[in-house]
C-alpha atoms as a PDB file:
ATOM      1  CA  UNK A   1      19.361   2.752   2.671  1.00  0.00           C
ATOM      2  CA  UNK A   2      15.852   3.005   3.940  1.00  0.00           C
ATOM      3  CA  UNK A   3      14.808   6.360   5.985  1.00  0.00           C
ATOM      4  CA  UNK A   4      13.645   5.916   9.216  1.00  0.00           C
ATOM      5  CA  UNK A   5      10.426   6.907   7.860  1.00  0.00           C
ATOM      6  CA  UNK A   6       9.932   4.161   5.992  1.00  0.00           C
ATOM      7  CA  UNK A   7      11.022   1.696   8.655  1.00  0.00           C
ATOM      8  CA  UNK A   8       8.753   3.186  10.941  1.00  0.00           C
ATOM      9  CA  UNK A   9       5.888   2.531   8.675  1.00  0.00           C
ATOM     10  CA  UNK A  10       6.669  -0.953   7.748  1.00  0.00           C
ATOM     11  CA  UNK A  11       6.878  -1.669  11.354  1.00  0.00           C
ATOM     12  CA  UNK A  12       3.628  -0.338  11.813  1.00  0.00           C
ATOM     13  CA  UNK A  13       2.192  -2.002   9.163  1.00  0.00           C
ATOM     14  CA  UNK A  14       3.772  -5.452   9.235  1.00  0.00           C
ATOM     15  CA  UNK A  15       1.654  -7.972  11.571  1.00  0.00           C
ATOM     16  CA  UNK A  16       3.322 -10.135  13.839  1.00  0.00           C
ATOM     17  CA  UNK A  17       0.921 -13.428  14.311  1.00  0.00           C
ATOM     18  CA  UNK A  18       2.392 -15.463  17.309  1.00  0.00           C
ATOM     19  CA  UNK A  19       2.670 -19.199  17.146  1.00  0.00           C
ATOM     20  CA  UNK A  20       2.319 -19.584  13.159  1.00  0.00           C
ATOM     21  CA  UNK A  21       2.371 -21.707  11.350  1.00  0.00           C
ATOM     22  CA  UNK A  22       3.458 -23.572  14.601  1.00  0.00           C
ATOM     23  CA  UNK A  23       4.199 -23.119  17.970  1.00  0.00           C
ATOM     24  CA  UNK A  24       7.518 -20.407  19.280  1.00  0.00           C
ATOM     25  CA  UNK A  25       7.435 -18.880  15.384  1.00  0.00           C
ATOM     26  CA  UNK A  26       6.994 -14.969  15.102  1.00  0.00           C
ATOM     27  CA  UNK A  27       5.501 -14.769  11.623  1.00  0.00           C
ATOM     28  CA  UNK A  28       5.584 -11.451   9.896  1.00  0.00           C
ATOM     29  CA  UNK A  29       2.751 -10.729   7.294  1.00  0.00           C
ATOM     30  CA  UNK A  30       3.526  -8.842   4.918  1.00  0.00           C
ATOM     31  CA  UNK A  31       0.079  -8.357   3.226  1.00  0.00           C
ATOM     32  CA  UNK A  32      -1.276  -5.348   4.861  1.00  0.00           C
ATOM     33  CA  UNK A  33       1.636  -3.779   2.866  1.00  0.00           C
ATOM     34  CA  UNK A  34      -0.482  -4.095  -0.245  1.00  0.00           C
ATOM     35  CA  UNK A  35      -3.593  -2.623   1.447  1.00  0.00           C
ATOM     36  CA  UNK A  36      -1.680   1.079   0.940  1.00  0.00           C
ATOM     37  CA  UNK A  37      -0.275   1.538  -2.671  1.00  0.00           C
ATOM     38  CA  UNK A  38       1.812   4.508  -1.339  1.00  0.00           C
ATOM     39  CA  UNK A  39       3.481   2.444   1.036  1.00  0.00           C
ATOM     40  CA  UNK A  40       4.216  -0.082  -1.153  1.00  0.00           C
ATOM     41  CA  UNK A  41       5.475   2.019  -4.006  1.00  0.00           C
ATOM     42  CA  UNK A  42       7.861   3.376  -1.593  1.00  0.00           C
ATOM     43  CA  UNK A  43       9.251  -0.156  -0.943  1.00  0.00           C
ATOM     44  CA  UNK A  44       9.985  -0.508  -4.534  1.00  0.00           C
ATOM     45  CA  UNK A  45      11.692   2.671  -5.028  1.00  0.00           C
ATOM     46  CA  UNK A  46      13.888   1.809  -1.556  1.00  0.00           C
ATOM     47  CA  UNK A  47      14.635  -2.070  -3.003  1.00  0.00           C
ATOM     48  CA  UNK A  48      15.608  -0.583  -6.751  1.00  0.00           C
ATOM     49  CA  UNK A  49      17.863   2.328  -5.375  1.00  0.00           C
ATOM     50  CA  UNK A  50      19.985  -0.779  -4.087  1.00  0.00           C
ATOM     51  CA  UNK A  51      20.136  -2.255  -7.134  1.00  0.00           C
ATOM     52  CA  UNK A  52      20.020   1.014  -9.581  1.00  0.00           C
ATOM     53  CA  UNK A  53      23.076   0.470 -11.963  1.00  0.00           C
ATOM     54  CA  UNK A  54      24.295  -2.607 -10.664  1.00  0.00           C
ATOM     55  CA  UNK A  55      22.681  -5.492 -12.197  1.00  0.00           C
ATOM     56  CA  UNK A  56      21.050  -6.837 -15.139  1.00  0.00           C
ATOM     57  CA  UNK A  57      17.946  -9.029 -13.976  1.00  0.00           C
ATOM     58  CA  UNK A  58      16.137  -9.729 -11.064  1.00  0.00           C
ATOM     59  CA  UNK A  59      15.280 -13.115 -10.269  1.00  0.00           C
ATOM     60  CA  UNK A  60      12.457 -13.146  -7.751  1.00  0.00           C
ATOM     61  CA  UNK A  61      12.197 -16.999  -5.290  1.00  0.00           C
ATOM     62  CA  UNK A  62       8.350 -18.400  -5.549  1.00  0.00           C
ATOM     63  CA  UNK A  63       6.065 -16.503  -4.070  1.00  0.00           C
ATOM     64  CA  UNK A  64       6.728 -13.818  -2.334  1.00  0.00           C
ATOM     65  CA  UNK A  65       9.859 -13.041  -3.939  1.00  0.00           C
ATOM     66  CA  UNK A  66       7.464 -11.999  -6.941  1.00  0.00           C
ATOM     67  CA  UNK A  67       5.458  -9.432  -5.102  1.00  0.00           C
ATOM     68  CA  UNK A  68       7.905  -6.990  -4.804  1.00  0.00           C
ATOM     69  CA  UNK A  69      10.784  -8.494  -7.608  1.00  0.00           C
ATOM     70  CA  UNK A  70       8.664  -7.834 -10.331  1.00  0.00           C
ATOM     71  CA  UNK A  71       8.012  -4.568  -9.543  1.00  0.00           C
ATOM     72  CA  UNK A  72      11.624  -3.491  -8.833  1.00  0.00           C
ATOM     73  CA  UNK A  73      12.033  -5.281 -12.150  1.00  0.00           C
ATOM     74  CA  UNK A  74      10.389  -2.659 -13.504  1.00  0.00           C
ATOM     75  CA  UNK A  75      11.307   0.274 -12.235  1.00  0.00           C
ATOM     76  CA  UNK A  76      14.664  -0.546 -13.045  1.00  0.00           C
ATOM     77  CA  UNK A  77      13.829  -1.150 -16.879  1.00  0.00           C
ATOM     78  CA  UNK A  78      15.706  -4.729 -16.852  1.00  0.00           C
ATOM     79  CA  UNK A  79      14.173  -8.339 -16.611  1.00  0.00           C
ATOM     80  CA  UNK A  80      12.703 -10.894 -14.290  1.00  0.00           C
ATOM     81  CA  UNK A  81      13.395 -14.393 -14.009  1.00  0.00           C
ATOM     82  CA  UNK A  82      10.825 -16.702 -12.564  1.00  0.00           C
ATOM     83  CA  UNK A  83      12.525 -19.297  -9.602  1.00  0.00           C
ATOM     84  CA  UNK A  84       9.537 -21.450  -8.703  1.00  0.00           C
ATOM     85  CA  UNK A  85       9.044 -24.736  -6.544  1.00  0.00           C
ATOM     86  CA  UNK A  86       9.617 -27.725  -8.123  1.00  0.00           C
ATOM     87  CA  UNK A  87       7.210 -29.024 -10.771  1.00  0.00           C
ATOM     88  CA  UNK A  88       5.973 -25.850 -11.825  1.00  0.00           C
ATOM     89  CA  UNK A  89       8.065 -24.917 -14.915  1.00  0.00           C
ATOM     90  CA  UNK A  90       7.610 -26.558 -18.250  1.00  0.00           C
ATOM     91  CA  UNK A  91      11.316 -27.715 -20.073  1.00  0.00           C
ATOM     92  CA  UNK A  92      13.741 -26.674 -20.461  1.00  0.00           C
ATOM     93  CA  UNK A  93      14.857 -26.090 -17.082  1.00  0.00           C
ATOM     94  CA  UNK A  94      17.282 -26.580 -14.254  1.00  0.00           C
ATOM     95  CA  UNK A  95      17.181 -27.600 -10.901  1.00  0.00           C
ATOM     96  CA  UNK A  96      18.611 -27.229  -7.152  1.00  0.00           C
ATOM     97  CA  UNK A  97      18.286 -29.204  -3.999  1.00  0.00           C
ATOM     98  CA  UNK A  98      18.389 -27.856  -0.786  1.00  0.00           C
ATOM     99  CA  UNK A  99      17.418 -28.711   3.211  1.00  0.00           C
ATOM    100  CA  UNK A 100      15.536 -27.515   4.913  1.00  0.00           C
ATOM    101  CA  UNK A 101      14.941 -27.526   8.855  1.00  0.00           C
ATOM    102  CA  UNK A 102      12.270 -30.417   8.777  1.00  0.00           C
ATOM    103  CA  UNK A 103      13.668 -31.998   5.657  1.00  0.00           C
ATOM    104  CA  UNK A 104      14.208 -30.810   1.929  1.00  0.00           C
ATOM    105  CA  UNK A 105      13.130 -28.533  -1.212  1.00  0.00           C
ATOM    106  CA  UNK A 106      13.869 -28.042  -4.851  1.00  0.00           C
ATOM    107  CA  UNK A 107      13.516 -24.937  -6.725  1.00  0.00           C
ATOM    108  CA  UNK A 108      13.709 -24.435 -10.903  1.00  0.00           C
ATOM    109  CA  UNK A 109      14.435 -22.014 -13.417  1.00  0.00           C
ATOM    110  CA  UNK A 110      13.957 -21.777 -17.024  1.00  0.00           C
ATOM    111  CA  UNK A 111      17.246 -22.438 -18.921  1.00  0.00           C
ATOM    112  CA  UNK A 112      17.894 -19.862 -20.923  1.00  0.00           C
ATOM    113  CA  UNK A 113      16.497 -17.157 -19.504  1.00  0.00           C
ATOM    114  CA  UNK A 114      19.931 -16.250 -18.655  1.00  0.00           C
ATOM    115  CA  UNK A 115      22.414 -15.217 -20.152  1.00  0.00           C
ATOM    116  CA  UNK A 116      26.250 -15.548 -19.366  1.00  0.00           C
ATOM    117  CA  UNK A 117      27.684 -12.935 -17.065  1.00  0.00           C
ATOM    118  CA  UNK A 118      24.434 -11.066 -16.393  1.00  0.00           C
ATOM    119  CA  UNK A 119      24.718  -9.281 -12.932  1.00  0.00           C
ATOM    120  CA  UNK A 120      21.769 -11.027 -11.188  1.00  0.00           C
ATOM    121  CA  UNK A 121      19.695  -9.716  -8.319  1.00  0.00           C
ATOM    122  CA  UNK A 122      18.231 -12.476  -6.241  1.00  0.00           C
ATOM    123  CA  UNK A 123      14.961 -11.353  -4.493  1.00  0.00           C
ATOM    124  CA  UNK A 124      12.633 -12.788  -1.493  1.00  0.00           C
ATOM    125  CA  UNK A 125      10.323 -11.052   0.941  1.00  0.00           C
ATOM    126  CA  UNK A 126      12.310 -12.317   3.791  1.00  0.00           C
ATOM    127  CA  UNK A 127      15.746 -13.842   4.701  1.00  0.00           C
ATOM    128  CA  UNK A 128      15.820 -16.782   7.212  1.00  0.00           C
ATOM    129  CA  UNK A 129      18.018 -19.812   7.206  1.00  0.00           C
ATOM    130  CA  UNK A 130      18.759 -18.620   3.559  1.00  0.00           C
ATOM    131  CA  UNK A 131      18.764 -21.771   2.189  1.00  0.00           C
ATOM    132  CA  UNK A 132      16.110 -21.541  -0.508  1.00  0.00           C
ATOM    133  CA  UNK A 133      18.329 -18.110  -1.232  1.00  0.00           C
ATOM    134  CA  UNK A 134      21.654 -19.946  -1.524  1.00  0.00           C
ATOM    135  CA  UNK A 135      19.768 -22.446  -3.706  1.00  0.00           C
ATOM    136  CA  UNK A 136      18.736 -19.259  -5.939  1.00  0.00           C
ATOM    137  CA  UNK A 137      21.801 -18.458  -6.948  1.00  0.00           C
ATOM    138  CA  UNK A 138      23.308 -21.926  -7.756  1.00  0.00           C
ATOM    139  CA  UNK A 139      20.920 -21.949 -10.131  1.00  0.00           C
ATOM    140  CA  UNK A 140      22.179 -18.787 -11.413  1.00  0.00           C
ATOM    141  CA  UNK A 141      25.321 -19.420 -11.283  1.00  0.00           C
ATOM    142  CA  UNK A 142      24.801 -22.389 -12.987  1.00  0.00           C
ATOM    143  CA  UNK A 143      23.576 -21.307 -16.171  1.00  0.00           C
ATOM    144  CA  UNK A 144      26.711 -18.809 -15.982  1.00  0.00           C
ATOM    145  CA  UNK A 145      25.187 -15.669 -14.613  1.00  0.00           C
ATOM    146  CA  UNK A 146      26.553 -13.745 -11.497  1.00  0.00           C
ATOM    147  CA  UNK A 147      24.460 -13.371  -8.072  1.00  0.00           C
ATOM    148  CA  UNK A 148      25.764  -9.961  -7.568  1.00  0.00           C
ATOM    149  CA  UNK A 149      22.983  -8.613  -4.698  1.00  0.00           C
ATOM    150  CA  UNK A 150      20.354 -10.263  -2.710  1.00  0.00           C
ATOM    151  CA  UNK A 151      17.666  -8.049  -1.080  1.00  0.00           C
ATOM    152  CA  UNK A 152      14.674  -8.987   0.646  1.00  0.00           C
ATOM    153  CA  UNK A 153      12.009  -6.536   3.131  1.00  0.00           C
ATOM    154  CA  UNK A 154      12.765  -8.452   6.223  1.00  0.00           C
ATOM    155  CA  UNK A 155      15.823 -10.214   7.572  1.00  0.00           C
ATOM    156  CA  UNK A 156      15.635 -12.779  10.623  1.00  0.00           C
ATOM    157  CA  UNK A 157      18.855 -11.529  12.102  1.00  0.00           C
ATOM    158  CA  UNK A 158      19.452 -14.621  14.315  1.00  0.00           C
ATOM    159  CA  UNK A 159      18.876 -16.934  11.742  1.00  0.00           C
ATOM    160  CA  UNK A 160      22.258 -16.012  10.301  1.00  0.00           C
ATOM    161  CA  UNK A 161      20.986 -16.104   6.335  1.00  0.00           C
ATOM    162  CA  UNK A 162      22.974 -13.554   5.561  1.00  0.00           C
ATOM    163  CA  UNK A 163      26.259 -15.520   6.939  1.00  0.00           C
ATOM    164  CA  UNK A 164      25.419 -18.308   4.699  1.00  0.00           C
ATOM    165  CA  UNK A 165      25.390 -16.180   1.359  1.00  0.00           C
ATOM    166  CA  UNK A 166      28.535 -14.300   2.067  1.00  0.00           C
ATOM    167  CA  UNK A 167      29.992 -17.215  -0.124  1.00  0.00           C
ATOM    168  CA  UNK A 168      29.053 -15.773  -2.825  1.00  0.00           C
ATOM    169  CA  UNK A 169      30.803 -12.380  -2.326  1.00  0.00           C
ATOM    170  CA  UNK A 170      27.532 -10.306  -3.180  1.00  0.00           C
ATOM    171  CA  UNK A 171      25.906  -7.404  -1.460  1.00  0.00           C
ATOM    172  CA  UNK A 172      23.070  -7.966   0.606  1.00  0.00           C
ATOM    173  CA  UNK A 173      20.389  -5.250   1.626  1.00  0.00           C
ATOM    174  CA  UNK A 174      17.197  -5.872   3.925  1.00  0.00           C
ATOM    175  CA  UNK A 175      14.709  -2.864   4.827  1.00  0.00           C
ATOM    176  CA  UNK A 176      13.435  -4.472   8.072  1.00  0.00           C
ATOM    177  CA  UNK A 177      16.091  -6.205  10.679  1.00  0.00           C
ATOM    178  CA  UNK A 178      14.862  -8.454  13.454  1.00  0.00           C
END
């Protein structure tokens, strides 16, 4: 669980930019987080605590989802599995389908970059709809793995993402609630 400390810091640090990328949207940017190395190792260490012990791989969701999935790939000593936008990946790979508000996406994986029963940790920067998230771990699931955690920095409370993954019975852990 994050200290207060560290909350406090990220809210500090975080930007809120009204009315982007349109009109009645909060957005949060997350990049003067990498402008302070200390700050940003501390996110790490808070995001791999969660996981310590408990999974396998991380799989971090294009782009963002790398940023801070690598690293806690890392500390953690275990590996990290690419989900990218459609198009990206060269065969073999897999694919999901999902909606969107203002119509739909499709993210891939590489097939066999997982292996069966691995305790997966599903990574983004921040939780919405969770849509692209649910889409995530179908993939995983498909290729036989487990989603066994999601985390992300930021979770959009009143979007209800975390409602929609409770199908898949694993824990979920955001640093920032709004």
């Amino acid at each position: 669980m994050a200290s207060a400390e560290l909350i406090h810091k990220l809210e500090q640090t975080i930007e809120n930019i009204p009315d982007f990328p349109i009109p009645g949207i909060q957005f949060k940017d997350i990049c003067p987080i990498f402008l302070q190395p200390k700050l940003y190792e501390e996110v790490i260490a808070d995001l791999a605590e969660f996981s310590r012990g408990k999974i396998d791989v991380v799989c971090g969701i294009e782009s963002r989802g790398y940023l801070f999935g690598i690293a806690i790939a890392v500390a953690l000593d275990v590996p990290f599995v690419l989900i990218r936008k459609a198009g990206k990946l060269p065969p073999p790979f897999i694919s999901e389908k999902y909606d969107l508000e203002y119509g739909s996406a499709e993210i891939e994986m590489k097939t066999g970059h997982l292996k069966e029963g691995q305790r997966v940790l599903i990574h983004d920067d921040l939780l919405a709809t969770g849509g692209t998230t649910e889409a995530a771990a179908k993939l995983v699931a498909k290729q036989g793995a487990i989603p066994t955690q999601f985390s992300f920095l930021i979770d959009l409370k009143d979007l209800k993402g975390e409602e929609r993954l409770s199908k898949f019975g694993a824990e979920v852990y955001s640093i920032l609630n709004y």
